[in-house]
C-alpha atoms as a PDB file:
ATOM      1  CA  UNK A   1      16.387 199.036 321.817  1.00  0.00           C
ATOM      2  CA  UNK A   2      13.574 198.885 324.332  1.00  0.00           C
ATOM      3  CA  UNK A   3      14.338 198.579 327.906  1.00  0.00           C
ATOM      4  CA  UNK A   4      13.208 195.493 328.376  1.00  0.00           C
ATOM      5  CA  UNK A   5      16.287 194.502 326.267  1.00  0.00           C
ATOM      6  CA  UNK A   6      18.638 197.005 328.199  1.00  0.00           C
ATOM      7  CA  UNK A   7      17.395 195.419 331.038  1.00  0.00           C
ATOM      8  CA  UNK A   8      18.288 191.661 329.706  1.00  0.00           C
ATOM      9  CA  UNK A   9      21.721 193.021 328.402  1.00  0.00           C
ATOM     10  CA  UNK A  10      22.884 194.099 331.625  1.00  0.00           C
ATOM     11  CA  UNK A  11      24.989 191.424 334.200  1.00  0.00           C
ATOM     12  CA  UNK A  12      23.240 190.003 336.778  1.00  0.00           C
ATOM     13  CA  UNK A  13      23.689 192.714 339.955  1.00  0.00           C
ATOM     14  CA  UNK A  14      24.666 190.994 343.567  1.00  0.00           C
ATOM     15  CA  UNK A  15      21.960 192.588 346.166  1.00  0.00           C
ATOM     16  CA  UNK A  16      22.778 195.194 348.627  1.00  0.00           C
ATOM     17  CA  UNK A  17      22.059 192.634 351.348  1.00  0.00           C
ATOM     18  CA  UNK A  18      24.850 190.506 350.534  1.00  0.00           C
ATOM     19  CA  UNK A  19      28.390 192.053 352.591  1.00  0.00           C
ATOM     20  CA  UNK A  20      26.458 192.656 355.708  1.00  0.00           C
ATOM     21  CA  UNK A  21      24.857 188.403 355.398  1.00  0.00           C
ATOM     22  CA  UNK A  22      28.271 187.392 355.296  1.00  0.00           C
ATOM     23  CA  UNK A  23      29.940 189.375 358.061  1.00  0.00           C
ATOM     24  CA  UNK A  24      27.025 187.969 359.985  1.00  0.00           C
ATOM     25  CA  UNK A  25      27.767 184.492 359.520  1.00  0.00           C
ATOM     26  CA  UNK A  26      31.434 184.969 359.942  1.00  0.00           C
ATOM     27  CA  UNK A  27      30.542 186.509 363.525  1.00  0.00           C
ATOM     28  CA  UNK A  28      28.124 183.686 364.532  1.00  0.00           C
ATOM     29  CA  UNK A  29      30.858 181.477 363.454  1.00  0.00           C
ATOM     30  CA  UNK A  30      33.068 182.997 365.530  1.00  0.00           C
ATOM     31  CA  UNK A  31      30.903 183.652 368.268  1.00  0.00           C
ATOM     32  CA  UNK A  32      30.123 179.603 368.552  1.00  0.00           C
ATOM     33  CA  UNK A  33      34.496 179.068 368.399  1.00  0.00           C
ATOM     34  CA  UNK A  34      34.675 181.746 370.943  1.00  0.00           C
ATOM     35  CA  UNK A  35      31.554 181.106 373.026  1.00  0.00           C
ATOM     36  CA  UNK A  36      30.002 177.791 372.905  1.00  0.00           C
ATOM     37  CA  UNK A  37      32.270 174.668 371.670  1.00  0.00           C
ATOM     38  CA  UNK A  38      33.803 172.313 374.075  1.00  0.00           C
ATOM     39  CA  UNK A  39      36.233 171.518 371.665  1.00  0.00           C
ATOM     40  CA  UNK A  40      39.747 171.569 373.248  1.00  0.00           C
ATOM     41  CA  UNK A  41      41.959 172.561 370.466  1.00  0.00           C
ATOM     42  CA  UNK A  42      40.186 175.593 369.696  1.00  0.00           C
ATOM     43  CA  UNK A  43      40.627 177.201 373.148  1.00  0.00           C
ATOM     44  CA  UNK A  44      43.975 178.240 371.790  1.00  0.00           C
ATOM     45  CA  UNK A  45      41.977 180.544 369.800  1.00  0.00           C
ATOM     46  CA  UNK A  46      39.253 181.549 372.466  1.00  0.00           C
ATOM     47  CA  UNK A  47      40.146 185.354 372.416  1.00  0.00           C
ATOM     48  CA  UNK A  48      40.369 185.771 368.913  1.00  0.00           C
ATOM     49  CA  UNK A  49      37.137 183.909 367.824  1.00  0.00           C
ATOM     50  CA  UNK A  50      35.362 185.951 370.821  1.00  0.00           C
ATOM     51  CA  UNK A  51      36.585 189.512 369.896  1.00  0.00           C
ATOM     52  CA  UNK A  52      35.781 189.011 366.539  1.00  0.00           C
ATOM     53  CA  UNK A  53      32.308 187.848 366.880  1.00  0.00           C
ATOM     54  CA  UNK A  54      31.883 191.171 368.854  1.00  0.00           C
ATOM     55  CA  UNK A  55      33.628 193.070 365.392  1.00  0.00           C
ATOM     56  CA  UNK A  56      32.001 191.434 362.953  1.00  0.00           C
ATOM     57  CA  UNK A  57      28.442 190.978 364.591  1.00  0.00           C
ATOM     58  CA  UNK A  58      28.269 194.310 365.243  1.00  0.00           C
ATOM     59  CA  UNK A  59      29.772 195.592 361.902  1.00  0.00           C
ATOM     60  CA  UNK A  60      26.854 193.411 360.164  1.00  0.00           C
ATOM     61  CA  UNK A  61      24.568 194.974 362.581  1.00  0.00           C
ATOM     62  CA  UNK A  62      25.502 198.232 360.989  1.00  0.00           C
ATOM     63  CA  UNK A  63      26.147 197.754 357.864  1.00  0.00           C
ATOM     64  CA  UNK A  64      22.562 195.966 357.390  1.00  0.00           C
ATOM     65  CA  UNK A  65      21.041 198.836 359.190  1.00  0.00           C
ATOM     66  CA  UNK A  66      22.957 201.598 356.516  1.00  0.00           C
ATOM     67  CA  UNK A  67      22.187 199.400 353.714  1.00  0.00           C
ATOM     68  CA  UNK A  68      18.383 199.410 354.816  1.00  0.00           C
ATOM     69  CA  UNK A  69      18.370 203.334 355.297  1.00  0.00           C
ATOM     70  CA  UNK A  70      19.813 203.781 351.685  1.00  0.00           C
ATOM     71  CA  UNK A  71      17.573 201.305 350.164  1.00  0.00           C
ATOM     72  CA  UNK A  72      14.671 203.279 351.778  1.00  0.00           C
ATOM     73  CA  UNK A  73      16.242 206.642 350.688  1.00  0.00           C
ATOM     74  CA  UNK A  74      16.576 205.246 346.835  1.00  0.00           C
ATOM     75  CA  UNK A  75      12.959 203.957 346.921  1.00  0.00           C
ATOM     76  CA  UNK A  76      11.845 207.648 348.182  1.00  0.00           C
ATOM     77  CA  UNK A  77      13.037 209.274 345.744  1.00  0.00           C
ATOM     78  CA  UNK A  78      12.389 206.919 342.711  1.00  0.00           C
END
């Protein structure tokens, strides 16, 4: 076999971006809940929705910034 077709036998890969794109939109979800509706049934849930826009925002902050720093670390020494 070549590896052109190791590369086609292999399962599609999910990119390193992926975790820290959806703790963002989790935390801008939240942070609109928390922050910015008007809607009067959620402001049972005010607190929650705004701590965890603070977690998650700034876990996705982060993790994007770690997964960057590998990613250039891999491509170094490739």
């Amino acid at each position: 076999m070549t590896s052109d077709d190791e590369k086609k036998d292999l399962p599609p890969q999910i990119g390193p971006y992926v975790f820290p794109v959806i703790l963002a939109a989790l935390g801008v979800w939240c942070f609109y809940d928390g922050w910015i509706t008007s809607d009067i049934d959620m402001q049972e849930h005010q607190l929650f929705n705004r701590v965890a826009s603070i977690v998650l925002l700034g876990w996705a902050a982060i993790d994007f910034y770690r997964t960057q720093k590998a990613e250039k670390k891999s491509k170094k020494s490739e």
